[in-house]
C-alpha atoms as a PDB file:
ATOM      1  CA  UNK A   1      67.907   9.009 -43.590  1.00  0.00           C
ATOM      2  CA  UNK A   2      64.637   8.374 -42.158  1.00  0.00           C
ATOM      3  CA  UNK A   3      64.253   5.131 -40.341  1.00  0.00           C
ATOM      4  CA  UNK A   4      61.143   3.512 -40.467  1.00  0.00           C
ATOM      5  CA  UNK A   5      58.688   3.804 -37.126  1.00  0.00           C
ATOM      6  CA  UNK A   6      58.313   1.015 -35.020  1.00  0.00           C
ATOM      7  CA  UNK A   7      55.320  -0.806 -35.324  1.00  0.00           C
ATOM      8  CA  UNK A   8      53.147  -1.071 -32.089  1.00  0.00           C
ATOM      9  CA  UNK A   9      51.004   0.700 -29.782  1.00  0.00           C
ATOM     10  CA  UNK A  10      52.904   3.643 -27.188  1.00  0.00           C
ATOM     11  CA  UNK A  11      52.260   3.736 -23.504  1.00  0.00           C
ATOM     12  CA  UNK A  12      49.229   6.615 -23.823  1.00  0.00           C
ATOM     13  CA  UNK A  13      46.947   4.853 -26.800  1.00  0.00           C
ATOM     14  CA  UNK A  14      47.270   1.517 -24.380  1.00  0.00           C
ATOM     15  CA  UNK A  15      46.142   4.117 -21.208  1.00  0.00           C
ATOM     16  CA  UNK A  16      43.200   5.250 -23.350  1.00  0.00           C
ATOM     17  CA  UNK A  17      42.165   1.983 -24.827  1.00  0.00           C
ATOM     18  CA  UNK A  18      42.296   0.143 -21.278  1.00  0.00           C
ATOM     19  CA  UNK A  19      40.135   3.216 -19.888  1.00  0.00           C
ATOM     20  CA  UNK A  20      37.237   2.460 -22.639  1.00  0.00           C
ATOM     21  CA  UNK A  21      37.532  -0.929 -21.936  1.00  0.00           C
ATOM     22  CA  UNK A  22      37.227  -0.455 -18.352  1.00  0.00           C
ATOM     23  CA  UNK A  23      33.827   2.179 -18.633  1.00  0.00           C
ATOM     24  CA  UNK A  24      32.098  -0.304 -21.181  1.00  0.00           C
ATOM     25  CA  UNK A  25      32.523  -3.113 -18.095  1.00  0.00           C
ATOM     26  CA  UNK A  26      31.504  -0.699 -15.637  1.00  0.00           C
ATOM     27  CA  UNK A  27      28.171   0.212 -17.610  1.00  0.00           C
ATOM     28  CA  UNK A  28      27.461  -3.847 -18.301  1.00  0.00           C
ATOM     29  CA  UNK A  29      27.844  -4.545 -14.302  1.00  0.00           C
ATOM     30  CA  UNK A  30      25.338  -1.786 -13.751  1.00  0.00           C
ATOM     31  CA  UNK A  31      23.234  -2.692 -16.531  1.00  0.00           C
ATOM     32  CA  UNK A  32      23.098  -6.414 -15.011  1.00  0.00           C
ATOM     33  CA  UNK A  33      23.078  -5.176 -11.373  1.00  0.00           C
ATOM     34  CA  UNK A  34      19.848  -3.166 -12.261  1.00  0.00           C
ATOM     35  CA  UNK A  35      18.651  -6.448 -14.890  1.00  0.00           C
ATOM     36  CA  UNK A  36      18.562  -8.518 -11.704  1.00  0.00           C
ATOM     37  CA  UNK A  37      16.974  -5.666  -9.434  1.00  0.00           C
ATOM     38  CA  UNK A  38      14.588  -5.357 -11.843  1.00  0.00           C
ATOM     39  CA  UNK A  39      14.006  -9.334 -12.140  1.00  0.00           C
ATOM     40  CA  UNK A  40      13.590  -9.781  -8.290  1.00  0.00           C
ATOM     41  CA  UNK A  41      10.517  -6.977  -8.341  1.00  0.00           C
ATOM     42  CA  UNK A  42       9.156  -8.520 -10.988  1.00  0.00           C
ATOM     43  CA  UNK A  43       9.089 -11.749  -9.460  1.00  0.00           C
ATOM     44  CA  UNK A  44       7.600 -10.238  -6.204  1.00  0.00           C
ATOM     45  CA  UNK A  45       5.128  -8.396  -7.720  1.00  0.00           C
ATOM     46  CA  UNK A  46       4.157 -12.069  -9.706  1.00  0.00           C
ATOM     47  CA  UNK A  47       3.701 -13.215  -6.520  1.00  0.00           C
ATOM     48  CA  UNK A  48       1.796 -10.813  -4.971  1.00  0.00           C
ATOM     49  CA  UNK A  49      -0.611 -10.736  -8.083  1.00  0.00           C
ATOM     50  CA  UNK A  50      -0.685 -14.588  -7.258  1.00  0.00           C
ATOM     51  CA  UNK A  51      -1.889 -13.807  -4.104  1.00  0.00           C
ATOM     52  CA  UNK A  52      -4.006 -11.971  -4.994  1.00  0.00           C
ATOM     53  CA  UNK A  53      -5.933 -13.393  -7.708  1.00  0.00           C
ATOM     54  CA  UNK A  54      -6.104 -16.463  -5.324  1.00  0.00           C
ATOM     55  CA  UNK A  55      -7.584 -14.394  -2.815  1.00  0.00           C
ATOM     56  CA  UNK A  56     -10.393 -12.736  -5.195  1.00  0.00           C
ATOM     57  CA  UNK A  57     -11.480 -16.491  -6.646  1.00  0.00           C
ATOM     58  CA  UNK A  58     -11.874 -18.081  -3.100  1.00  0.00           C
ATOM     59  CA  UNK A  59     -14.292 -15.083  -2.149  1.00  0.00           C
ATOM     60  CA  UNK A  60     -16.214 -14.928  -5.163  1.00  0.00           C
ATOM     61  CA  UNK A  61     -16.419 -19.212  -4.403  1.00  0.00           C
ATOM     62  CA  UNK A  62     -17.295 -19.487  -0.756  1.00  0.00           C
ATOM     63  CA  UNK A  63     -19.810 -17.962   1.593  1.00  0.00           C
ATOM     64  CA  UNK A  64     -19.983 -14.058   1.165  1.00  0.00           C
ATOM     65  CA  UNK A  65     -18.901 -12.144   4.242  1.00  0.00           C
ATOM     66  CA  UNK A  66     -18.996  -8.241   3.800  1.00  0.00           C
ATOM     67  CA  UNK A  67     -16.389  -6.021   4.992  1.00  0.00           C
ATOM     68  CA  UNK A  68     -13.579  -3.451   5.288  1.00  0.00           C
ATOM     69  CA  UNK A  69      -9.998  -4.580   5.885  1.00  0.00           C
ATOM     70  CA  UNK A  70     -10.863  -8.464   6.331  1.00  0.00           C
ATOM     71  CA  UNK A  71      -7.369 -10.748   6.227  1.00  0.00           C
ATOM     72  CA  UNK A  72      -6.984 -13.038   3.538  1.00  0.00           C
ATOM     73  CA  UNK A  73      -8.235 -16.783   3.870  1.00  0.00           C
ATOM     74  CA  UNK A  74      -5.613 -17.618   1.153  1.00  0.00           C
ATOM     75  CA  UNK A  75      -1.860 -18.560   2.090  1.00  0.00           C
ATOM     76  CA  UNK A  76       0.267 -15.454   2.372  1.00  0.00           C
ATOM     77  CA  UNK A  77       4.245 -16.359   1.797  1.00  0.00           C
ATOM     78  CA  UNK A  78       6.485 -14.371   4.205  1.00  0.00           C
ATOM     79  CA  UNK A  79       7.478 -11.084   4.087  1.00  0.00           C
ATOM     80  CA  UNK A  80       3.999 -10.321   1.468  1.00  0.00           C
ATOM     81  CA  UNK A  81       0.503  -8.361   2.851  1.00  0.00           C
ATOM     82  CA  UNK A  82      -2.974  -9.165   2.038  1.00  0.00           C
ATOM     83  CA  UNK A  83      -6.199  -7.817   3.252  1.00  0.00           C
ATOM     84  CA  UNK A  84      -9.664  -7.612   1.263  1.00  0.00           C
ATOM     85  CA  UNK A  85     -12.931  -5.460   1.580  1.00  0.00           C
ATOM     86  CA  UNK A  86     -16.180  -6.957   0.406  1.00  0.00           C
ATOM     87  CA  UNK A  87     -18.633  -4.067  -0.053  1.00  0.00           C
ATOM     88  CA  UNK A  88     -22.731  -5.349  -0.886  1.00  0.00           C
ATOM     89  CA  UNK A  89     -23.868  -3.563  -4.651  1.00  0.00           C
ATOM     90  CA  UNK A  90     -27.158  -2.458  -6.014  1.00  0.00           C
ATOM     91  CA  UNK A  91     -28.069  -0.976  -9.596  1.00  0.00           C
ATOM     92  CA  UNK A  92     -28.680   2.269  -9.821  1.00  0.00           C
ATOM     93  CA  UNK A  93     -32.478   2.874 -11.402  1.00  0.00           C
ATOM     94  CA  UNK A  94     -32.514   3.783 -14.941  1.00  0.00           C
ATOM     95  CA  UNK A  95     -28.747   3.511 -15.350  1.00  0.00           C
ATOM     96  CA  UNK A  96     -26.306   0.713 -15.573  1.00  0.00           C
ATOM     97  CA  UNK A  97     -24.698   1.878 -12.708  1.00  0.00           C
ATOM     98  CA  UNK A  98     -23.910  -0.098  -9.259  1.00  0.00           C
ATOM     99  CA  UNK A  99     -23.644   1.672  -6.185  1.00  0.00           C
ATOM    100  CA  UNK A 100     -21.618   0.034  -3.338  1.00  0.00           C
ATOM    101  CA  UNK A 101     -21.718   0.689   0.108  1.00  0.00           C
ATOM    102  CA  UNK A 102     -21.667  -1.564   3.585  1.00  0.00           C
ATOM    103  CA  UNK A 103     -24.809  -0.107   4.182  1.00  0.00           C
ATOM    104  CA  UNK A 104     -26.508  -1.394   1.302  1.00  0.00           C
ATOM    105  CA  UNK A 105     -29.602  -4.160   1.623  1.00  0.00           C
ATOM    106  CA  UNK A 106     -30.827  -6.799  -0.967  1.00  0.00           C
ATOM    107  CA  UNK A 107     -27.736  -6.437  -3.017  1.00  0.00           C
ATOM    108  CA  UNK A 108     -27.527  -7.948  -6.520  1.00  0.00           C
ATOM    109  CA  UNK A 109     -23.726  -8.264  -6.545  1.00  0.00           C
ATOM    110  CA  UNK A 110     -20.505  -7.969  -4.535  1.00  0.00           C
ATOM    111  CA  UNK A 111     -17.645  -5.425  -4.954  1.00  0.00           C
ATOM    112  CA  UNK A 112     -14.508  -7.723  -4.082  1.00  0.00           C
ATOM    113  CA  UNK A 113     -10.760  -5.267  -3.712  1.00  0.00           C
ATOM    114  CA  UNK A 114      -7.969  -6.846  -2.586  1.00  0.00           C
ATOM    115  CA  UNK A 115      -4.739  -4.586  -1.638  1.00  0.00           C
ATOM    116  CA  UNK A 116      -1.255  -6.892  -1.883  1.00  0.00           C
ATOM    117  CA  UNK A 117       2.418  -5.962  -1.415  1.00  0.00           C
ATOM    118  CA  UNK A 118       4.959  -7.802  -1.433  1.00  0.00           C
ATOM    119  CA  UNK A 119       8.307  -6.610   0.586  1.00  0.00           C
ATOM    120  CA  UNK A 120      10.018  -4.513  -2.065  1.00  0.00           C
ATOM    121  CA  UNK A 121       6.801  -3.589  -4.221  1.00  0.00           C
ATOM    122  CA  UNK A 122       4.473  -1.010  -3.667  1.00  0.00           C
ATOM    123  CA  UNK A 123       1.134  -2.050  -2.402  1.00  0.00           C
ATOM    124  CA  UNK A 124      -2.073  -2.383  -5.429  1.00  0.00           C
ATOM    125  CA  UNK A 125      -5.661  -2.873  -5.425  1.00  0.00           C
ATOM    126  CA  UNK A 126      -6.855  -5.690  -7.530  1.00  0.00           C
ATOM    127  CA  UNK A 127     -10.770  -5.354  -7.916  1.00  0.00           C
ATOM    128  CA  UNK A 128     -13.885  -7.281  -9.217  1.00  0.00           C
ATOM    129  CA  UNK A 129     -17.367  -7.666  -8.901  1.00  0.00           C
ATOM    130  CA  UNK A 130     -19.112 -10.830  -8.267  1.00  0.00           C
ATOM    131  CA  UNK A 131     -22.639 -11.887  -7.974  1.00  0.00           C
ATOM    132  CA  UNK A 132     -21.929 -14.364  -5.584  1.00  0.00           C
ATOM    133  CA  UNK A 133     -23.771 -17.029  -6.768  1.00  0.00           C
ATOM    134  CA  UNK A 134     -21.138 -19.383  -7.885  1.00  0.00           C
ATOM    135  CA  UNK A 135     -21.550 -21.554  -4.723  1.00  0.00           C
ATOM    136  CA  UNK A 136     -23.507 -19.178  -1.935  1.00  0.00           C
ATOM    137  CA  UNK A 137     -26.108 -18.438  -4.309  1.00  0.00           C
ATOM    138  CA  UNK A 138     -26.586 -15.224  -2.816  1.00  0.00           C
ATOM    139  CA  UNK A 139     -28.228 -12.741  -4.567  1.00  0.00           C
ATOM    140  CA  UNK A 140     -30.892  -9.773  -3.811  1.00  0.00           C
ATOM    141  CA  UNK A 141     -34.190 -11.090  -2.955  1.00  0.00           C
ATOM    142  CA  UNK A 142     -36.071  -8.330  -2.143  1.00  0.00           C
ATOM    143  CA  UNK A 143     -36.091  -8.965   1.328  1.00  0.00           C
ATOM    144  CA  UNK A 144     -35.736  -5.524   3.868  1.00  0.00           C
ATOM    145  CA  UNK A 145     -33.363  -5.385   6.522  1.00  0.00           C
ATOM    146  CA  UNK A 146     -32.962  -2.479   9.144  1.00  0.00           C
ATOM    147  CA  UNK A 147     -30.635   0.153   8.568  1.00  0.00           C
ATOM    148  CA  UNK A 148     -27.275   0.521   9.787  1.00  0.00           C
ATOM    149  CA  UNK A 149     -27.772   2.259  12.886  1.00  0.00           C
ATOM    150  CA  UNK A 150     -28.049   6.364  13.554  1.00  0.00           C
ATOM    151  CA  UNK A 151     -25.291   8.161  14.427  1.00  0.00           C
ATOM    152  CA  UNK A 152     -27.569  11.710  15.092  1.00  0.00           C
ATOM    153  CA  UNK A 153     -28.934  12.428  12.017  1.00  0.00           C
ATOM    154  CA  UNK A 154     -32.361  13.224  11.714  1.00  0.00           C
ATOM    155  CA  UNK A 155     -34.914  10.430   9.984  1.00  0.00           C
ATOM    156  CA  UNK A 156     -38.502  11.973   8.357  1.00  0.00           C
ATOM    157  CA  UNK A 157     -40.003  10.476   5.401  1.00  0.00           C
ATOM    158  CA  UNK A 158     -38.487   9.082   1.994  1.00  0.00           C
ATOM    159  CA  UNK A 159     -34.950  10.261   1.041  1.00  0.00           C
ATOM    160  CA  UNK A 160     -33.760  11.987   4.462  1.00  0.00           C
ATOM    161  CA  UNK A 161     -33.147   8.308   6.029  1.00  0.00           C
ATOM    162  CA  UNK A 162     -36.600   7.185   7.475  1.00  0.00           C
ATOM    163  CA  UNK A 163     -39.191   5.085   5.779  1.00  0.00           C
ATOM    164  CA  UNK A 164     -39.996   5.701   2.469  1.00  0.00           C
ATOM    165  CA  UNK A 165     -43.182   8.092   1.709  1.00  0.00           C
ATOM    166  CA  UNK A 166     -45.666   5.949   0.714  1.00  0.00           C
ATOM    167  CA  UNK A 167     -47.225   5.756  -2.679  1.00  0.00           C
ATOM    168  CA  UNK A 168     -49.785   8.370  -2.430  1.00  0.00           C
ATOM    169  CA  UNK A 169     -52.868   6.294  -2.859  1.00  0.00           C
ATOM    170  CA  UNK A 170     -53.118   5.340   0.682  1.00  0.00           C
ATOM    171  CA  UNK A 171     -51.860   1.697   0.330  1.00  0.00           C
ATOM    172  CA  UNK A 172     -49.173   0.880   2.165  1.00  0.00           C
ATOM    173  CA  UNK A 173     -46.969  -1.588   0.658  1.00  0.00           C
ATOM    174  CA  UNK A 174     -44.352  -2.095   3.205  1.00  0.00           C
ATOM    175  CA  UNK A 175     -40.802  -0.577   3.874  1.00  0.00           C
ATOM    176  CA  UNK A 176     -38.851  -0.659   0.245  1.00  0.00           C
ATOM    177  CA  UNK A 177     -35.117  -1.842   0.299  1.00  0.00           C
ATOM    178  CA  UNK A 178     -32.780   1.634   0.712  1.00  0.00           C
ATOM    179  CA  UNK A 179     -30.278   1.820  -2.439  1.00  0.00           C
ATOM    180  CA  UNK A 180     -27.550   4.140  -1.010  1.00  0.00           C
ATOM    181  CA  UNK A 181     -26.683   5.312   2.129  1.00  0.00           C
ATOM    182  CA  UNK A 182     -25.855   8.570   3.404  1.00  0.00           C
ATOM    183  CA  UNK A 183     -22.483   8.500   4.637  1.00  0.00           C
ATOM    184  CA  UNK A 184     -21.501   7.784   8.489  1.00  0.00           C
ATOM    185  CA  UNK A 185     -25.075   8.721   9.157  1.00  0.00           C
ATOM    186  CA  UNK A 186     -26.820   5.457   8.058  1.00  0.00           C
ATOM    187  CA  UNK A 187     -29.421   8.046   6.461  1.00  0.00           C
ATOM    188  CA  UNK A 188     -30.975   6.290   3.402  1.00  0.00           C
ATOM    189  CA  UNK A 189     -30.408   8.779   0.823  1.00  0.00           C
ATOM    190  CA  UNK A 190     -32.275   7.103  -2.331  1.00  0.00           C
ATOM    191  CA  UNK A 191     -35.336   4.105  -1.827  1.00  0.00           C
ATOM    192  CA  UNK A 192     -35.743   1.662  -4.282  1.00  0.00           C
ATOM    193  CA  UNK A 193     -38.768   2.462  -6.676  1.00  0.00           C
END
């Protein structure tokens, strides 16, 4: 006669149910290891966009000063980078079009990039462009200043990097402002109408 089986789990289906049990923990501690990785970056890279953000409001609020590479004026926690380049803008005639340069003159606006990092982010640009009339009140008055100096190019008349041509009916009107520069040569390559 048959005797009924025991009721209860053997030795292997205990093996293979504590093996499943132990590969679902292992996934959720990886899962929570890379939750909180993932949580720290983001809270670096919040603070670095902090930074930031900071930095691009006080330049567009205080006195404009133009540059590549500047340091921050805003606070800068440990362990985080900062630095800013301020480029001068003019439009571009008949388009809508700036054109930024250090070289520029008379500029109608401000190109404002700062580059941030914090210590386990990679580094981004955050960009804007500002008038900079919010407190300076700088803005393009049509006033002509020299060139950036020449580094051995050669300067003729209008578009090469010397004066302008005049306007062809003898009058001479003055130097007009230059609207891009040529490069390292300081070489105005376009004169404002």
């Amino acid at each position: 006669m048959m005797t009924p089986r025991n009721a209860g789990l053997t030795l292997v289906e205990v093996l293979v149910a504590l093996m499943v049990l132990a590969i679902g923990v292992a996934a959720a501690a990886q899962l929570q290891a890379a939750s909180l990785r993932y949580s720290s970056q983001a809270e670096q890279l919040k603070i670095a966009t902090q930074v930031a953000e900071a930095e691009v409001e006080w330049r567009r609020q205080t006195e404009v000063m133009t540059g590549t590479g500047l340091d921050c004026a805003t606070i800068v926690p440990d362990g985080f980078s900062c630095e800013v380049d301020v480029v001068p803008c003019n439009a571009v005639a008949g388009t809508s079009a700036l054109t930024c340069s250090l070289g520029l003159v008379s500029p109608i606006a401000y190109k404002v990039a700062v580059k941030a990092a914090g210590p386990r982010t990679e580094p981004f640009v955050l960009s804007t462009v500002t008038t900079g009339m919010y407190v300076t009140g700088l803005l393009g008055d049509g006033s002509v200043v020299a060139p950036p100096a020449d580094t051995g190019g050669e300067t003729g008349g209008g578009g090469d990097g010397g004066e302008p041509a005049s306007d062809g009916d003898g009058g001479e009107e003055g130097p007009k402002p230059c609207l891009e520069y040529a490069g390292k040569s300081g070489n105005c390559k376009r004169w404002a109408e």
